[in-house]
C-alpha atoms as a PDB file:
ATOM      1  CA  UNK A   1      57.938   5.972   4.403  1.00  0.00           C
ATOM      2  CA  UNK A   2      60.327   3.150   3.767  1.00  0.00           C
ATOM      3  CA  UNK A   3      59.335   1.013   0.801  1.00  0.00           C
ATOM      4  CA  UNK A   4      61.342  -2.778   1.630  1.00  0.00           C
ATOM      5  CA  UNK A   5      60.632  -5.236   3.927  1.00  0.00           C
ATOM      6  CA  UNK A   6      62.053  -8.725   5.442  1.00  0.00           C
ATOM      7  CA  UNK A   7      58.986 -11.021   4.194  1.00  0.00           C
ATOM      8  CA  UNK A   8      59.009 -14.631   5.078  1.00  0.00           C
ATOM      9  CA  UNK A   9      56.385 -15.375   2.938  1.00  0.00           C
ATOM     10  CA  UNK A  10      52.445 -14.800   2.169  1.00  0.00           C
ATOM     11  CA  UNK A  11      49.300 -17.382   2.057  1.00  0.00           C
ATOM     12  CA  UNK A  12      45.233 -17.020   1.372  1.00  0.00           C
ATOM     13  CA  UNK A  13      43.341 -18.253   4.460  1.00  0.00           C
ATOM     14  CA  UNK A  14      40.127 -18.976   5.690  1.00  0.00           C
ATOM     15  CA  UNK A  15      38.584 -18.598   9.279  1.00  0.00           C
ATOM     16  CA  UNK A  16      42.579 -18.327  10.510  1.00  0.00           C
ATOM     17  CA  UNK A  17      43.705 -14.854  10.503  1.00  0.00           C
ATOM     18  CA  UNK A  18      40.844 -12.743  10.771  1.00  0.00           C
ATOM     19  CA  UNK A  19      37.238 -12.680   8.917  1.00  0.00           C
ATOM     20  CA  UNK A  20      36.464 -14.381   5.788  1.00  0.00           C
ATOM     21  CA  UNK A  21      39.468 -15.489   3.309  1.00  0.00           C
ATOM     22  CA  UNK A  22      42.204 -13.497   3.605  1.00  0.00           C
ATOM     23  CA  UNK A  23      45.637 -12.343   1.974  1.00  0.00           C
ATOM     24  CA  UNK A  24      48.246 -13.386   4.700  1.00  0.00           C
ATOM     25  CA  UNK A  25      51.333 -11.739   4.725  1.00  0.00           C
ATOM     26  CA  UNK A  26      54.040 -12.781   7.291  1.00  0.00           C
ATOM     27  CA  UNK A  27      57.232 -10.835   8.066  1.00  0.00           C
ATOM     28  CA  UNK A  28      60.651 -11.662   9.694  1.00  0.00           C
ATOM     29  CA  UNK A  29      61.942 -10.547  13.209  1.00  0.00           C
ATOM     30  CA  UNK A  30      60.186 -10.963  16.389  1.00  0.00           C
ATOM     31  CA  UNK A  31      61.945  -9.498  19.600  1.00  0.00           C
ATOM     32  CA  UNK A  32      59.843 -12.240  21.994  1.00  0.00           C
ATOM     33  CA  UNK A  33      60.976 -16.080  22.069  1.00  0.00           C
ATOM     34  CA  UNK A  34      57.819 -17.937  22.940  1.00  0.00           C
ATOM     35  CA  UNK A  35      57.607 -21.629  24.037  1.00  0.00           C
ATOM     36  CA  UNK A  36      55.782 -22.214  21.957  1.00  0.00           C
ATOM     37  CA  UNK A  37      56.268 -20.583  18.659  1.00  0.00           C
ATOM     38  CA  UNK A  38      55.130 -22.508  16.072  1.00  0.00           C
ATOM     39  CA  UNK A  39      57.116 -20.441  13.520  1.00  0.00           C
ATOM     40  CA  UNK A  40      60.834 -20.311  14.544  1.00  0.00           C
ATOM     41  CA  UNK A  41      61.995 -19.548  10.986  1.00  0.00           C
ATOM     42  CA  UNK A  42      60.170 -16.212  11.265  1.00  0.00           C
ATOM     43  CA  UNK A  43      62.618 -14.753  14.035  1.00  0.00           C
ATOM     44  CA  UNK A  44      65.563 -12.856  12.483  1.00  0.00           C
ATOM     45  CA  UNK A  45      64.791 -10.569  10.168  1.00  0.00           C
ATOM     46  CA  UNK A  46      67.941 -11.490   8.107  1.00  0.00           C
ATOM     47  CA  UNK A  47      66.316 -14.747   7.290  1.00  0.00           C
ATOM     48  CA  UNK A  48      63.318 -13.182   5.352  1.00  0.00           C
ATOM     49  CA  UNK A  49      63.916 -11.957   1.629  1.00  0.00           C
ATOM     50  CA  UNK A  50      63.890  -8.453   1.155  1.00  0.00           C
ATOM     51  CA  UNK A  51      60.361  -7.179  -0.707  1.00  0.00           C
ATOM     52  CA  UNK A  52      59.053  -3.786  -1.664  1.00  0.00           C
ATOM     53  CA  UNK A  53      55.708  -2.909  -0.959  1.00  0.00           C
ATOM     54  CA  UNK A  54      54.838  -2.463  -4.712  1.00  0.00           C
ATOM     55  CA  UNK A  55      55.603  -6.118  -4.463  1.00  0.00           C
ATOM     56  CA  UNK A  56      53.555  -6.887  -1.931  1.00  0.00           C
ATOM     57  CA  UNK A  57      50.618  -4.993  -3.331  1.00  0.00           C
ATOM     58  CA  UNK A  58      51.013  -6.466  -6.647  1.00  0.00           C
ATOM     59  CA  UNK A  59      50.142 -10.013  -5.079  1.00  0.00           C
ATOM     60  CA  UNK A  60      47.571  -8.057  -3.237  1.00  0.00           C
ATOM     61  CA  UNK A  61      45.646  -7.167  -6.220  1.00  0.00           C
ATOM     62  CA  UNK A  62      45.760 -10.897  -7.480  1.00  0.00           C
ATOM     63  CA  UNK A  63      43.915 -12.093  -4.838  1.00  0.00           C
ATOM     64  CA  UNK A  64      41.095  -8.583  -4.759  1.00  0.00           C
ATOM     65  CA  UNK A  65      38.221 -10.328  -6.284  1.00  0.00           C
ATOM     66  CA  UNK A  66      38.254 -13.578  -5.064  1.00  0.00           C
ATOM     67  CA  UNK A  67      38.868 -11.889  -1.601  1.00  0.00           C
ATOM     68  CA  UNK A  68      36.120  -8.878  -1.760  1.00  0.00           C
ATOM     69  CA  UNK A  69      33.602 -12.159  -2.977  1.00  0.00           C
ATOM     70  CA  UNK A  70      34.557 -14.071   0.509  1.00  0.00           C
ATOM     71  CA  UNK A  71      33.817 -11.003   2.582  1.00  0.00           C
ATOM     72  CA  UNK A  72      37.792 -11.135   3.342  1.00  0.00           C
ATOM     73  CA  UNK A  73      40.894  -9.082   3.829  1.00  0.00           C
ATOM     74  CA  UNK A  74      44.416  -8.817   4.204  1.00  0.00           C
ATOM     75  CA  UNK A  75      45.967  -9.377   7.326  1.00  0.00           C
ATOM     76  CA  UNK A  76      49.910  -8.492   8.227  1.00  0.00           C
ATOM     77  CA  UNK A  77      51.462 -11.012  10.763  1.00  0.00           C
ATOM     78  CA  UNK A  78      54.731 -12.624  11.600  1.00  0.00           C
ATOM     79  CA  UNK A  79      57.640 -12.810  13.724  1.00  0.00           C
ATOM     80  CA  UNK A  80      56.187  -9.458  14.525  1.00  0.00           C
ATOM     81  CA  UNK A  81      54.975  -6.761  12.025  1.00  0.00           C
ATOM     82  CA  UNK A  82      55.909  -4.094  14.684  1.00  0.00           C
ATOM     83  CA  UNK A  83      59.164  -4.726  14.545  1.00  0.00           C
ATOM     84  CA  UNK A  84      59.023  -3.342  11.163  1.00  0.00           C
ATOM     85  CA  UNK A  85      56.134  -0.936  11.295  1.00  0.00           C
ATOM     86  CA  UNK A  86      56.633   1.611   8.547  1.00  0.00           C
ATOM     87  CA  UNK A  87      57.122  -1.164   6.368  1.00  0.00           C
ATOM     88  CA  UNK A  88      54.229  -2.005   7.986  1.00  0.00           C
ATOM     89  CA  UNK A  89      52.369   1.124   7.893  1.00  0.00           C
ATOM     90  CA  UNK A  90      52.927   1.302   4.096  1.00  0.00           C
ATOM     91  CA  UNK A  91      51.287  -2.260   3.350  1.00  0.00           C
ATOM     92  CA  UNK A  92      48.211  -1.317   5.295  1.00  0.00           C
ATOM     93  CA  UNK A  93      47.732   1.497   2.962  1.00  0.00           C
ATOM     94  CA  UNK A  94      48.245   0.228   0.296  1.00  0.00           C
ATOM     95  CA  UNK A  95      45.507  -2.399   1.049  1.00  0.00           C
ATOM     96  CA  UNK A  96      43.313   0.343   2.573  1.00  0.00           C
ATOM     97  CA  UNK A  97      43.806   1.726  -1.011  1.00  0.00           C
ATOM     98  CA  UNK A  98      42.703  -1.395  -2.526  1.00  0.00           C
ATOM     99  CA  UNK A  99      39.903  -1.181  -0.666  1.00  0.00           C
ATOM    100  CA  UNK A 100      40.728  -4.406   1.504  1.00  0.00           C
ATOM    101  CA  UNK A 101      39.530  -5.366   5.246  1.00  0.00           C
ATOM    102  CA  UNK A 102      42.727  -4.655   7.017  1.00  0.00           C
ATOM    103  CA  UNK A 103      43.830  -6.654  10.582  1.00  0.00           C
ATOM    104  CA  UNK A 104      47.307  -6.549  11.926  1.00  0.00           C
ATOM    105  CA  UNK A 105      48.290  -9.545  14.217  1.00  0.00           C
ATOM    106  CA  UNK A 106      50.820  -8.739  17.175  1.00  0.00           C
ATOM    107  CA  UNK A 107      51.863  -9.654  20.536  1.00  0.00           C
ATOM    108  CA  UNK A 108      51.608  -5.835  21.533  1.00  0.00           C
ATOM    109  CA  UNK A 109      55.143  -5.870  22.541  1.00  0.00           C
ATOM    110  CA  UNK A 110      55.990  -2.795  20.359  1.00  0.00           C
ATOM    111  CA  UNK A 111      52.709  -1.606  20.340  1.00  0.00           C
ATOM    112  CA  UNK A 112      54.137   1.578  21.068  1.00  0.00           C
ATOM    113  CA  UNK A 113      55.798   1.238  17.279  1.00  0.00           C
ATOM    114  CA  UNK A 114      52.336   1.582  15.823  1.00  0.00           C
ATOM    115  CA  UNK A 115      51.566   5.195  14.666  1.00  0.00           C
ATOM    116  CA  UNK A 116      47.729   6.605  14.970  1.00  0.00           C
ATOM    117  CA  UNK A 117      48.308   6.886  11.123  1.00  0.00           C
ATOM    118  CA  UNK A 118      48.997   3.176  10.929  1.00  0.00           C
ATOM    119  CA  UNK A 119      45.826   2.503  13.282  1.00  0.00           C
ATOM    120  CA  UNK A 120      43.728   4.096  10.787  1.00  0.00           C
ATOM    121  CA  UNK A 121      44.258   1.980   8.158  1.00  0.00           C
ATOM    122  CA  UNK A 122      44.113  -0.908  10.524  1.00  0.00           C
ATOM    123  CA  UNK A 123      40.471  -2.392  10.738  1.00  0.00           C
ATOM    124  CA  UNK A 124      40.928  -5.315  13.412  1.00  0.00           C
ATOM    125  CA  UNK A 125      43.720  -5.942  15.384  1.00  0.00           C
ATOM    126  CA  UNK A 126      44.450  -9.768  16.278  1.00  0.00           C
ATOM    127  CA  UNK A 127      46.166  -8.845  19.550  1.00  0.00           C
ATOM    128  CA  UNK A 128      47.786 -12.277  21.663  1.00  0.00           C
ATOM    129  CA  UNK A 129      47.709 -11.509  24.765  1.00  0.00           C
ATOM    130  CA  UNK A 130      50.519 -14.404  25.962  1.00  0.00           C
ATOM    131  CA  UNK A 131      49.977 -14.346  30.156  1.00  0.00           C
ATOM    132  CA  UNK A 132      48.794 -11.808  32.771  1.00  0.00           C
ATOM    133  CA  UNK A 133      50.841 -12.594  35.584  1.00  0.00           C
ATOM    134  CA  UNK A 134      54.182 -10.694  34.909  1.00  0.00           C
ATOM    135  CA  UNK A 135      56.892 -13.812  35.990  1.00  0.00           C
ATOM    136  CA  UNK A 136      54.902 -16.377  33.514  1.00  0.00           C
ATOM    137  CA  UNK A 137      54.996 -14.128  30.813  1.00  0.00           C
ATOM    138  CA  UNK A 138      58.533 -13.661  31.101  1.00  0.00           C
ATOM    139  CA  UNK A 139      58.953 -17.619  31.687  1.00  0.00           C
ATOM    140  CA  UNK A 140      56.715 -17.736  28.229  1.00  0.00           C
ATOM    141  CA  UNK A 141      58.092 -15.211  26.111  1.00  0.00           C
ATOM    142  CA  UNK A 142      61.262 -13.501  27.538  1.00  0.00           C
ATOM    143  CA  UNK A 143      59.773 -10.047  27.365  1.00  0.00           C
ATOM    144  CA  UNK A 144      57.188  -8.137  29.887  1.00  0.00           C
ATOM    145  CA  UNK A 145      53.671  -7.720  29.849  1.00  0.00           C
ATOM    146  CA  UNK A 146      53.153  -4.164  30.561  1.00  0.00           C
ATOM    147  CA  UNK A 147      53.850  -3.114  26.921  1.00  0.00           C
ATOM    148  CA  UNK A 148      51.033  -5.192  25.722  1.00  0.00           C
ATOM    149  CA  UNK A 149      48.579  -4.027  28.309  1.00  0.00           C
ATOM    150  CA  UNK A 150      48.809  -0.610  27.479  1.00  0.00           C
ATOM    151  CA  UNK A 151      48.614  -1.078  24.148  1.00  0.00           C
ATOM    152  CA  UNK A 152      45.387  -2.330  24.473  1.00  0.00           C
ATOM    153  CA  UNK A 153      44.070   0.140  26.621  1.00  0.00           C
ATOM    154  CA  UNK A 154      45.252   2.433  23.735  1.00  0.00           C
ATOM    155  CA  UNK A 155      43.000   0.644  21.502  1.00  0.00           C
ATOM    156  CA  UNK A 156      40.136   0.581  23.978  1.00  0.00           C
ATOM    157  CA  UNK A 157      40.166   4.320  23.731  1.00  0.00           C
ATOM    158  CA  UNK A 158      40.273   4.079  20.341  1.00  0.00           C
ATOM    159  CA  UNK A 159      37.198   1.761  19.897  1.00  0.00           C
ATOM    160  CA  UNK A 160      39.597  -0.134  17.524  1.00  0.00           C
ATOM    161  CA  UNK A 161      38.255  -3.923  17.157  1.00  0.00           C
ATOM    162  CA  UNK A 162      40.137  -6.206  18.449  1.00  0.00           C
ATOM    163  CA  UNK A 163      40.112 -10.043  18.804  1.00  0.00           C
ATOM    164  CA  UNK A 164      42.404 -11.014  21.470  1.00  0.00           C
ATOM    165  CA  UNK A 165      43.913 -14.117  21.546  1.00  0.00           C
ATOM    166  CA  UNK A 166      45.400 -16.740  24.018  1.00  0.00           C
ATOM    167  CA  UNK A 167      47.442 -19.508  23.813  1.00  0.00           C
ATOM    168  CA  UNK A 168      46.394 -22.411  26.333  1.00  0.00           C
ATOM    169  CA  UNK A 169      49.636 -24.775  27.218  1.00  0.00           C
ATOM    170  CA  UNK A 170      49.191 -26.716  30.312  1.00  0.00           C
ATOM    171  CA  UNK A 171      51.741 -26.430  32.883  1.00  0.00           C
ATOM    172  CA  UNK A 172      52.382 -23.078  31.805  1.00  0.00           C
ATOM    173  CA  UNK A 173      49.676 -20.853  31.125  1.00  0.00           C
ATOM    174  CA  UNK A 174      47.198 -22.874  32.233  1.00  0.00           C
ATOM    175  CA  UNK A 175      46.674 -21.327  36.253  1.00  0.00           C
ATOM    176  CA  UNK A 176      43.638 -20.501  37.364  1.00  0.00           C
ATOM    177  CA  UNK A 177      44.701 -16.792  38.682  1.00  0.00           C
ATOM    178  CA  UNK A 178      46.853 -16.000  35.055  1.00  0.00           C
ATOM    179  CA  UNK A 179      43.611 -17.283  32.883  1.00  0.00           C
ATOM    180  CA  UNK A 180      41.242 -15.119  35.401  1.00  0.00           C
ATOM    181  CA  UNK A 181      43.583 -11.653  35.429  1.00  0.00           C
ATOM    182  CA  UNK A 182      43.555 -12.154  31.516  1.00  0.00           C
ATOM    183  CA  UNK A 183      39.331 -12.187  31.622  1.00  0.00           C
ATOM    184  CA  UNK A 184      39.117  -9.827  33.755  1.00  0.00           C
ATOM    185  CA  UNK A 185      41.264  -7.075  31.791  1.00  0.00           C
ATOM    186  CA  UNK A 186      39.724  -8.164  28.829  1.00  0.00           C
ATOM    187  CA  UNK A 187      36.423  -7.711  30.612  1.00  0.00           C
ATOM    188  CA  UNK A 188      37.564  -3.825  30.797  1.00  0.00           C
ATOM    189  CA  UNK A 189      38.546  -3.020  27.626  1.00  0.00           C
ATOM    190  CA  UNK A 190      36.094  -1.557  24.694  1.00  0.00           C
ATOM    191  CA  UNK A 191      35.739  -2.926  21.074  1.00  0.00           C
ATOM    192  CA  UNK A 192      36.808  -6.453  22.280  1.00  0.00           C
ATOM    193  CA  UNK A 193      34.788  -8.657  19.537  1.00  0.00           C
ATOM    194  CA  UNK A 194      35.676 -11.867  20.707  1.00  0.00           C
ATOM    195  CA  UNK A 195      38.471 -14.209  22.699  1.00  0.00           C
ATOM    196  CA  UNK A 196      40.385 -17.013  20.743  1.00  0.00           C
ATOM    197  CA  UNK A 197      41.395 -19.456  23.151  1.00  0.00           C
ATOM    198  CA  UNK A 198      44.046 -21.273  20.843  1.00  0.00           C
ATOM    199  CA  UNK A 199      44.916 -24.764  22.390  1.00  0.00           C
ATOM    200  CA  UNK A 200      48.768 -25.535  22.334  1.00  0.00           C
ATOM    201  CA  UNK A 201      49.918 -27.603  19.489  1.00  0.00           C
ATOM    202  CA  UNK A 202      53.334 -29.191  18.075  1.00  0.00           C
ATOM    203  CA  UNK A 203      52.658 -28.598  13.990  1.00  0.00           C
ATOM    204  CA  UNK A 204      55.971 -26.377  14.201  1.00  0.00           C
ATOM    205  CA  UNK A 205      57.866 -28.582  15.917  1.00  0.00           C
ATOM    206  CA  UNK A 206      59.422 -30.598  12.564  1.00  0.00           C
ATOM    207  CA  UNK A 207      61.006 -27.148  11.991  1.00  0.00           C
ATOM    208  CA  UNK A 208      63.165 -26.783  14.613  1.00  0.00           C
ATOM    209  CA  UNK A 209      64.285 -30.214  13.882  1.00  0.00           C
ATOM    210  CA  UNK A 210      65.455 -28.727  10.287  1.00  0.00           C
ATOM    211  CA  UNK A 211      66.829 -25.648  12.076  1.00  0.00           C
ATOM    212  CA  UNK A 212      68.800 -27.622  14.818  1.00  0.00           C
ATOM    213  CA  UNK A 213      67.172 -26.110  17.451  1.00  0.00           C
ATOM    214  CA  UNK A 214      65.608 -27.826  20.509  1.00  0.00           C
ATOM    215  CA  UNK A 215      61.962 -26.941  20.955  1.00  0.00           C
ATOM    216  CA  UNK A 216      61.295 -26.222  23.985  1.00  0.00           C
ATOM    217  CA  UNK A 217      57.847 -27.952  24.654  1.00  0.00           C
ATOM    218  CA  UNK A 218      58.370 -31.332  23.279  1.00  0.00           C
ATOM    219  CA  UNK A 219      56.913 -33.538  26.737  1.00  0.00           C
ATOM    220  CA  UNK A 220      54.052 -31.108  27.002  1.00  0.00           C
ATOM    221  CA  UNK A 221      50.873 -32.289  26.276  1.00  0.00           C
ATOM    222  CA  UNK A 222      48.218 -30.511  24.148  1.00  0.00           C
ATOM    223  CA  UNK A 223      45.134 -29.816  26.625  1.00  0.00           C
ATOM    224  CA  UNK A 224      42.394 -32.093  26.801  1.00  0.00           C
ATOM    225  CA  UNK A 225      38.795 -31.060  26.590  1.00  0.00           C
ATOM    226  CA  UNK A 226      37.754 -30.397  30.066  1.00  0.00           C
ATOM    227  CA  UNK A 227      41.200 -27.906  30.303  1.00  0.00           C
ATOM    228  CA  UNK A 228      39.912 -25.902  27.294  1.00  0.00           C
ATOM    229  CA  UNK A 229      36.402 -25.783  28.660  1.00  0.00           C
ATOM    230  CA  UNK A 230      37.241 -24.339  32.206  1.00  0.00           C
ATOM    231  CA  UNK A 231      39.325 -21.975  30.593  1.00  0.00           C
ATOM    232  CA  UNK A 232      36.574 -20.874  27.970  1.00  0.00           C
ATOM    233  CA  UNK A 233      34.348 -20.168  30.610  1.00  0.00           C
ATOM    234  CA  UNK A 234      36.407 -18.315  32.739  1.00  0.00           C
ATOM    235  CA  UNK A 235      36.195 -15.547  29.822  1.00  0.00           C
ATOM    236  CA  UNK A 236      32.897 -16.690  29.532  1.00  0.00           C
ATOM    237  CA  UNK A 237      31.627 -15.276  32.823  1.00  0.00           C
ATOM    238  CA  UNK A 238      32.813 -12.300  32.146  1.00  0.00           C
ATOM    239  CA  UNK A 239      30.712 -11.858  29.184  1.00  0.00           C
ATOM    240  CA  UNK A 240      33.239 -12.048  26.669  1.00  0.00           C
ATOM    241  CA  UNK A 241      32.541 -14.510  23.337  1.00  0.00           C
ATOM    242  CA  UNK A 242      34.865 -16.909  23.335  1.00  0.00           C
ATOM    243  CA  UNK A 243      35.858 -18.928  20.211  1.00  0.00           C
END
């Protein structure tokens, strides 16, 4: 199993990435290019600075305590940690063997990276799920939907939690039809704990400034209450807790 990685960086959260406070590692490379990305520096894995997992589990074990005290964890994100899933695979066990709460937050894209053996040491899997309707997604991301759907029906049958997430950007993913095909595959799935309907924001936009690069949603608005409501209970109604 390969021992380096392309890290950006790492953080302790609260109430962000998973459960409780939580040991936040975030790797480089991601194959999509959302709108929306908040985190542009996170996209080529060239930019992150290479880290063995001894490394990473050495910070790890800094943080056990205080973690294990806040009913936390240790959750792998990005870019996208399936882009670099044994280096992946490794940090999840070694966490698992530090007896952490493990989540891994992904887009699904390469959900076909992820190993059973990596599921198993995953306890919760943050999955975004970015559009249903195939021509938005692309529009939103550059990549296709399919490989996200079936990863999830591969966690269904796995009864692996999951917390699936949503961005909300008006004029974009906002449509009636895309919110409603999203609730009702959620609606079908097993294990699903919850729905995060995360409203669109522009916190990430100072760093394209510093990298040069446009972003691409500057003269979008962030939704307004009654937007985030109606879209909350369209997941609503189909029983699932939304958040």
């Amino acid at each position: 199993m390969i021992s380096t990685g392309s890290v950006h960086s790492w953080d302790v959260s609260t109430a962000v990435d998973g459960p409780g406070t939580r040991f936040v590692l975030f790797l480089s490379g991601c194959p999509l290019r959302c709108l929306y990305c908040h985190n542009p520096d996170t996209w080529h894995m060239r930019d992150g600075h290479r880290t063995t997992v001894d490394e990473v589990a050495g910070e790890m074990a800094k943080f056990r305590r205080f973690i294990e005290v806040a009913g936390g964890g240790m959750t792998i994100s990005g870019g996208e940690p399936l882009l670099q899933s044994d280096f992946t695979a490794a940090v999840l066990r070694r966490a698992k063997e530090l007896g952490l709460h493990t989540a891994l937050d992904t887009s699904g894209f390469l959900g076909a990276r992820a190993t059973d053996e990596l599921l198993a040491d995953t306890d919760l899997v943050l999955l975004d799920i970015k559009s249903w309707d195939p021509v938005t997604y692309r529009h939103v991301t550059g990549g296709e939907v399919t490989p996200t759907l079936e990863f999830a029906r591969r966690l269904s049958a796995m009864r692996k939690p999951m917390w699936i997430r949503f961005v909300l950007v008006p004029g974009h993913t906002d449509a009636w039809d895309n919110v409603e095909g999203i609730a009702c595959f959620v609606s079908t799935l097993d294990a699903v704990e919850r729905v995060e309907v995360l409203p669109f924001h522009k916190l990430g936009a100072p760093k394209y400034a510093a990298l040069g690069i446009p972003f691409p949603l500057d003269d979008v608005p962030t939704p307004d209450a009654v937007l985030l409501e109606r879209v909350r209970r369209q997941f609503s109604e189909r029983g699932l807790p939304t958040h």
